[in-house]
Protein backbone atom coordinates (compact mmCIF):
# COMPACT_ATOMS: atom_id res chain seq x y z
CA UNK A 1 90.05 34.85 114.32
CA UNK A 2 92.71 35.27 117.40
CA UNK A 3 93.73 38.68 119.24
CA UNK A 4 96.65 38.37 116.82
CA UNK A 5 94.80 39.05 113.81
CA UNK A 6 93.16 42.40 115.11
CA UNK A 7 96.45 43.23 116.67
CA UNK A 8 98.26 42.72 113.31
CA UNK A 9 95.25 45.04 111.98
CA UNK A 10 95.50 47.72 114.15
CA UNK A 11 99.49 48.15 113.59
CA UNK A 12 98.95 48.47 109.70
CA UNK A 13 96.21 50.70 110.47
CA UNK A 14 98.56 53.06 112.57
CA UNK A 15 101.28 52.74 110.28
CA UNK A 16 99.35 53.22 107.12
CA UNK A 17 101.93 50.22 106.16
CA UNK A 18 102.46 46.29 105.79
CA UNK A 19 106.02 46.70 105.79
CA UNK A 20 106.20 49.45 108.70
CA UNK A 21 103.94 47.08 110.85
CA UNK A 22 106.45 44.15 110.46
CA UNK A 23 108.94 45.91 111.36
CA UNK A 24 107.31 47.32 114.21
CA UNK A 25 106.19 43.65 115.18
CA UNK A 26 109.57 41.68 114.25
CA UNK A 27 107.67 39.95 111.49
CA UNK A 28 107.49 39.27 107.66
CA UNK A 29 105.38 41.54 105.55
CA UNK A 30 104.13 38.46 103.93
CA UNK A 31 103.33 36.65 107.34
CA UNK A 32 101.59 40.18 108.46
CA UNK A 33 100.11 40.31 104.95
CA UNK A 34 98.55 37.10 104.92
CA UNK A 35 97.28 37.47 108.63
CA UNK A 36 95.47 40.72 107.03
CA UNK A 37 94.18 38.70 104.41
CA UNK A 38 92.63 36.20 106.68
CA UNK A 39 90.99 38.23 108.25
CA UNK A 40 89.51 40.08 105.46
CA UNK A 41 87.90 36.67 104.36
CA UNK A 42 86.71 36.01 107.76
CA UNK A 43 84.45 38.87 107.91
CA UNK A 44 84.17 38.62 104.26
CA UNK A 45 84.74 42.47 103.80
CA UNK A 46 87.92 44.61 102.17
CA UNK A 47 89.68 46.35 105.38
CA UNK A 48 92.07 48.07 103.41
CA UNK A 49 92.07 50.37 99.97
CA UNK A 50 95.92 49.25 98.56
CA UNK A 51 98.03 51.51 96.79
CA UNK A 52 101.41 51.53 95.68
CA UNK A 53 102.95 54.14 98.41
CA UNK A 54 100.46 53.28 101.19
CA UNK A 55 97.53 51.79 102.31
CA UNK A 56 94.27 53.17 103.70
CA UNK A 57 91.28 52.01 105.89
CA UNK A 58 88.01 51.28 103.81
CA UNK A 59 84.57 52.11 105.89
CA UNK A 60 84.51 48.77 106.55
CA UNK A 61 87.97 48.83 108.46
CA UNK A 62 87.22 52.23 109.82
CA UNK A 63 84.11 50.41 111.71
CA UNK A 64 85.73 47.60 112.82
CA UNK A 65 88.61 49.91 114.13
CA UNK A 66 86.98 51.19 117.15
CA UNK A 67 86.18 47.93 117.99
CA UNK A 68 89.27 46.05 117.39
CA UNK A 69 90.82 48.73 119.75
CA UNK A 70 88.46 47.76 122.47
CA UNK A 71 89.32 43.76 122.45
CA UNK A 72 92.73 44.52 122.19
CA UNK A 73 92.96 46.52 124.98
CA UNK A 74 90.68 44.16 127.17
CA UNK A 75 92.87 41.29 126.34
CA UNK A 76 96.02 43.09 127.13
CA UNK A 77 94.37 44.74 130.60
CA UNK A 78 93.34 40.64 131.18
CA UNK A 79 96.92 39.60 130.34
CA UNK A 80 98.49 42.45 132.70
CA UNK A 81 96.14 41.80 135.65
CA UNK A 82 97.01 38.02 135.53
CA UNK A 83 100.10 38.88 135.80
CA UNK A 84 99.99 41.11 138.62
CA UNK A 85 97.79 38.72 140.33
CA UNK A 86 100.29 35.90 140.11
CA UNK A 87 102.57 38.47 141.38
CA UNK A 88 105.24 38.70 139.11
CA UNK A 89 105.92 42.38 139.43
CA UNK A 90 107.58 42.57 135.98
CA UNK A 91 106.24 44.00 132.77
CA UNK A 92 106.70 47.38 130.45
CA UNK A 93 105.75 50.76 130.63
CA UNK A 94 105.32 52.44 127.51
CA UNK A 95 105.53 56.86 128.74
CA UNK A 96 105.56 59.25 126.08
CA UNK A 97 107.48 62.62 126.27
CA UNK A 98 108.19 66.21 124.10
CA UNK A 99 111.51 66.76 123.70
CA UNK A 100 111.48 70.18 125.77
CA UNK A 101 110.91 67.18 128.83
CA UNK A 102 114.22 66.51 128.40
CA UNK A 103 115.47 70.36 129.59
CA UNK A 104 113.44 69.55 132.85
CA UNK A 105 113.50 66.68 135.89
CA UNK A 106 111.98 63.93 134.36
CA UNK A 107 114.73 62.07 132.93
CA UNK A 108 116.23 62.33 136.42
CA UNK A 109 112.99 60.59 137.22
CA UNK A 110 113.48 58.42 134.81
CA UNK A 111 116.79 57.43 136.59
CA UNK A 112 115.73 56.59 139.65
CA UNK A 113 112.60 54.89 138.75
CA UNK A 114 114.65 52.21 136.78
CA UNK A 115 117.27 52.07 139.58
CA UNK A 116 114.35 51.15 141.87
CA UNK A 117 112.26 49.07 139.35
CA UNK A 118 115.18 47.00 137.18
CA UNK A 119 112.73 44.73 136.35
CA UNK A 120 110.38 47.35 134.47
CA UNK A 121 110.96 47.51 131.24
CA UNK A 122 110.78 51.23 129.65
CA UNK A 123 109.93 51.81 126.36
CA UNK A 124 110.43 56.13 125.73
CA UNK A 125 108.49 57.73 122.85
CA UNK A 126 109.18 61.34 121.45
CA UNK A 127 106.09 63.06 120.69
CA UNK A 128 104.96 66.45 120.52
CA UNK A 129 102.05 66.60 123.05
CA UNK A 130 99.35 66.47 120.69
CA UNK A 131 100.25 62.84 119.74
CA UNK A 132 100.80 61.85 123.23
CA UNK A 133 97.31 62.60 124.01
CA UNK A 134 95.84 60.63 121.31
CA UNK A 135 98.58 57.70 122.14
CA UNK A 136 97.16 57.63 125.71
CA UNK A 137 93.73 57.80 124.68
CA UNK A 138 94.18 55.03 122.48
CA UNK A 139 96.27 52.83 124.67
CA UNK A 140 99.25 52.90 122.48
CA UNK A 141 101.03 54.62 125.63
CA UNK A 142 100.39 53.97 129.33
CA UNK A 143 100.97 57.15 130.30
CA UNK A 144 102.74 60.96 129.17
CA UNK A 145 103.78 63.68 129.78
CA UNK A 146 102.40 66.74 128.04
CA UNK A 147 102.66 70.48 127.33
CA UNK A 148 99.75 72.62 128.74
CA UNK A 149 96.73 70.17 130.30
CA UNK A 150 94.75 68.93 127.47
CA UNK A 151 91.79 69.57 126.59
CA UNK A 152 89.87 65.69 127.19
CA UNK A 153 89.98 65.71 130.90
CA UNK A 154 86.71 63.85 131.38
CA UNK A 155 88.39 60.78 129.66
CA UNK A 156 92.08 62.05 131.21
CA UNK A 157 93.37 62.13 134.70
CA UNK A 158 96.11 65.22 134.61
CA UNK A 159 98.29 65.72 137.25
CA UNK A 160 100.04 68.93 136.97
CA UNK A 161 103.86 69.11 137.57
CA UNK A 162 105.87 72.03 136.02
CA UNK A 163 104.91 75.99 135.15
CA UNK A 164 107.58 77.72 133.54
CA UNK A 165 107.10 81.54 131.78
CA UNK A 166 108.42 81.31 128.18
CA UNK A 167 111.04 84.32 127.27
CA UNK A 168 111.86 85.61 123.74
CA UNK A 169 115.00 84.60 122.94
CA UNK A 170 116.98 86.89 120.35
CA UNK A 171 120.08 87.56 118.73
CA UNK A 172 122.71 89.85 121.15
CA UNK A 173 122.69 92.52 118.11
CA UNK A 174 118.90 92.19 117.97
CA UNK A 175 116.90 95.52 118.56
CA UNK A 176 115.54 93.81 121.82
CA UNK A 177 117.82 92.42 123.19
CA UNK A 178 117.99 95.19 125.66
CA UNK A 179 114.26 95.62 127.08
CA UNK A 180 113.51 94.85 130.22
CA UNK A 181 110.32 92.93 128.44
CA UNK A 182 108.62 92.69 125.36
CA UNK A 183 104.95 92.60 124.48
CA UNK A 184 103.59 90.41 122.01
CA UNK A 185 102.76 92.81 119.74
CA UNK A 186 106.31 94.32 119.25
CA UNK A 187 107.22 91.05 117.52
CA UNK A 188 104.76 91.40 114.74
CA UNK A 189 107.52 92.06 111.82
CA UNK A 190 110.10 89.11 113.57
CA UNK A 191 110.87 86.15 111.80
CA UNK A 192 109.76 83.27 114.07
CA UNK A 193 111.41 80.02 114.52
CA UNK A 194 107.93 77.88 115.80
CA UNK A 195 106.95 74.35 117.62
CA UNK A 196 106.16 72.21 114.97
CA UNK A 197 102.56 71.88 114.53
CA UNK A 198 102.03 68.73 117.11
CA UNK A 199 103.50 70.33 119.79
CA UNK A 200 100.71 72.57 121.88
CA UNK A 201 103.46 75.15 122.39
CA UNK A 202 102.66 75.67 118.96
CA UNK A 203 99.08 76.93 119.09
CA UNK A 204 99.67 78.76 122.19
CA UNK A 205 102.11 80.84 120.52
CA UNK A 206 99.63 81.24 117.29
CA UNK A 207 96.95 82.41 119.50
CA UNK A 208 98.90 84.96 121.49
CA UNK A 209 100.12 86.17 118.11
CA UNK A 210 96.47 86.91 116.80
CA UNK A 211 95.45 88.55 120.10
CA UNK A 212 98.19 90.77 119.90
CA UNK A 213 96.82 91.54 116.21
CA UNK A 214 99.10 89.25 113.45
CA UNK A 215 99.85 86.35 112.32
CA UNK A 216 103.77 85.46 112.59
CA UNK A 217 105.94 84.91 110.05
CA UNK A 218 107.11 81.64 110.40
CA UNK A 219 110.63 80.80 108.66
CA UNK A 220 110.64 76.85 110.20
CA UNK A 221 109.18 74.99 112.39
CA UNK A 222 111.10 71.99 114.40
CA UNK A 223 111.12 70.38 117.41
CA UNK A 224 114.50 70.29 118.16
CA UNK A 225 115.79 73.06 120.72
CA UNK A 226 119.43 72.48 119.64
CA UNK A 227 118.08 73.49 116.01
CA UNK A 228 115.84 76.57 117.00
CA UNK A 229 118.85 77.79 119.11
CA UNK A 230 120.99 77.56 116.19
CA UNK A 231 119.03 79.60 114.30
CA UNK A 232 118.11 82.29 116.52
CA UNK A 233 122.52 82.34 117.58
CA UNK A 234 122.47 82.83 113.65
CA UNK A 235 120.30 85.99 113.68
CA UNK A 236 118.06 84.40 111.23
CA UNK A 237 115.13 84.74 113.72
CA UNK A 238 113.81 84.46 117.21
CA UNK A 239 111.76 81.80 119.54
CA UNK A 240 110.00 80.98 122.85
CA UNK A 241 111.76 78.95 125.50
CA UNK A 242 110.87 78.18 128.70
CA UNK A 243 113.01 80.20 131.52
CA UNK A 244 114.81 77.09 132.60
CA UNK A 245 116.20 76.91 129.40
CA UNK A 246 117.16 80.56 128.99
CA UNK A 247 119.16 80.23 131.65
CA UNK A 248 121.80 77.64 130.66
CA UNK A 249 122.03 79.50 127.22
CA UNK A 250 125.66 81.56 126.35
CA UNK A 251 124.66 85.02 126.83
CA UNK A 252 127.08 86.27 124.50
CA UNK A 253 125.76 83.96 121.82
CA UNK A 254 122.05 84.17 122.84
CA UNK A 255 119.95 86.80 124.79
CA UNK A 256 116.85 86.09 126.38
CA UNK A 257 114.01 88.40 127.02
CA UNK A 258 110.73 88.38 129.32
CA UNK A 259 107.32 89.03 128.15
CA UNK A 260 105.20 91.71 129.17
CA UNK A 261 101.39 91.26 130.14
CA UNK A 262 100.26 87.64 131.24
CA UNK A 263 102.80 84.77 131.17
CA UNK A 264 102.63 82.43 128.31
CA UNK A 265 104.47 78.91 130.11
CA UNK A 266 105.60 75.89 129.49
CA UNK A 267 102.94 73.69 131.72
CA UNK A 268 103.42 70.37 131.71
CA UNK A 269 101.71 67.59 132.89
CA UNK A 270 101.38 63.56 133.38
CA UNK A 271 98.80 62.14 131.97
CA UNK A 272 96.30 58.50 132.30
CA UNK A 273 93.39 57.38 130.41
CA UNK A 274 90.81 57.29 133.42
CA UNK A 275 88.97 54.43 132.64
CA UNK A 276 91.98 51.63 131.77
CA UNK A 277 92.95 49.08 133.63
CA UNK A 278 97.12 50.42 135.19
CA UNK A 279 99.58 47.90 135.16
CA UNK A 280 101.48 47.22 137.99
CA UNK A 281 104.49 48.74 135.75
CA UNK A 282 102.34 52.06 135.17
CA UNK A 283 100.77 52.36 138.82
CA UNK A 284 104.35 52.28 140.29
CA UNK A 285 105.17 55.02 137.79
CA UNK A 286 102.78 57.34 138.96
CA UNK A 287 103.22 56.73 142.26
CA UNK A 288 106.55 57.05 141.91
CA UNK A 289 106.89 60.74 140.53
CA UNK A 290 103.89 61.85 142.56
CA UNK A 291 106.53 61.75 145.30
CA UNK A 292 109.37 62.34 143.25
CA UNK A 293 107.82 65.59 141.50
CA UNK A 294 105.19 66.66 144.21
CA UNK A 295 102.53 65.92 141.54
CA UNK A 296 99.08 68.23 141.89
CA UNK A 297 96.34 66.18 140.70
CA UNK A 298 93.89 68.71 138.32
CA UNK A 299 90.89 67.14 137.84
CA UNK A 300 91.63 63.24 138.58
């Protein structure tokens, strides 16, 4: 057995594919399949339950899972430190984001860190937040950025960035479209257009909703502003947005509305795992927004 094999292992494993993981590692699906295969006889147990459409972990791959995350992420924190050691100030940093990051400063951030780092390599992955916290935790992503500070902060350093009130957004003809504010509970009967379901936005909203005494009626769910925008320029519905965002949108296409009582925001957040190993690649990162953001540390 070589790291190889329990790398090629843990890619199927995420993908829930042979062909997905080749792609994902610029292989064959009969090199990654045989690789698989090997290892199965190896530790003369069945990893994975085969199906037509997809394939799934057996309790024997689900045990050696955990594990095979472990050695792969001590061989890559080995690999990284060598390098740094050697001082070759190169490498990749793999940051996840939610789309609503793109409405804010970090891609600006973004900007400047590559103009000051060329020979960083960024890898950008769209998540909702939920995901993004599990990708960190598992070492699939150096670092992210996420919506509201989540909830694993004994295993999480957070460093808190951005606090922006979320405002109904409504249709100009829309019955409130001319409050001042609106309480939850006045949009019991709306038609909602809603964060998908990874996206923490998502249960904040849901839980507001059932203090304020309903559930909402949800007509879609997406994670794409443009989209939600559309819909609620359409009159087919309303949303949340953060206030930044309400204020680049057309008023005469799209009226936006405070809420009454507490503020429900937008928080977000850049995230670590606290006990790994940073790169040079991700410590520069940090470091770098830190001053370019005025990061406050919560809990670090």
């Amino acid at each position: 057995m070589d790291i190889r094999h329990l790398e090629y292992f843990l890619e199927v494993a995420r993908r829930g594919s042979f062909s997905k993981a080749a792609a994902k590692l610029h292989v064959t699906q009969p090199s990654i399949s045989k690789m698989i295969r090997a290892l199965e006889e190896e530790l003369s147990v069945t990893l994975f339950h085969r199906t037509n459409k997809q394939v799934e972990l057996t309790d024997a791959g689900q045990a050696l899972l955990e594990q095979a995350q472990q050695i792969v992420g001590l061989f890559q924190n080995l690999t990284v430190e060598l390098d740094n050691v050697t001082s070759l100030r190169k490498g990749r940093l793999r940051i996840g984001m939610p789309p609503i990051a793109a409405s804010t400063v970090f891609p600006r951030a973004l900007g400047e860190f590559n103009r000051s780092f060329p020979s960083i390599g960024i890898e950008l992955y769209e998540y909702g937040s939920k995901k993004i916290e599990e990708a960190v935790l598992d070492g699939t992503l150096d670092t992210g950025v996420v919506c509201t500070p989540p909830a694993k902060t004994d295993l999480l350093a957070v460093y808190s960035c951005i606090r922006d009130p979320l405002r109904v957004i409504v249709h100009p003809s829309h019955r409130l479209a001319g409050q001042a504010a609106v309480d939850f509970a006045a949009l019991a009967d709306e038609a909602f257009v809603l964060y998908r379901e990874d996206f923490s936005l998502h249960d904040h909203i849901l839980q507001r909703c059932g203090q304020a005494g309903f559930a909402p009626r949800v007509i879609c769910a997406t994670s794409q502003r443009e989209f939600m925008t559309g819909m609620v320029a359409a009159n087919l519905g309303i949303a949340l947005l953060p206030g930044n965002i309400c204020d680049g949108l057309d008023p005469a296409a799209i009226v936006s509305v405070p809420l009454a009582g507490p503020p429900l925001c937008l928080e977000l957040a850049v995230i670590r795992r606290r006990d790994r190993y940073l790169s040079f690649a991700a410590r520069q990162w940090l470091a770098f927004t830190a001053e370019f953001l005025g990061l406050e540390p919560a809990g670090v």
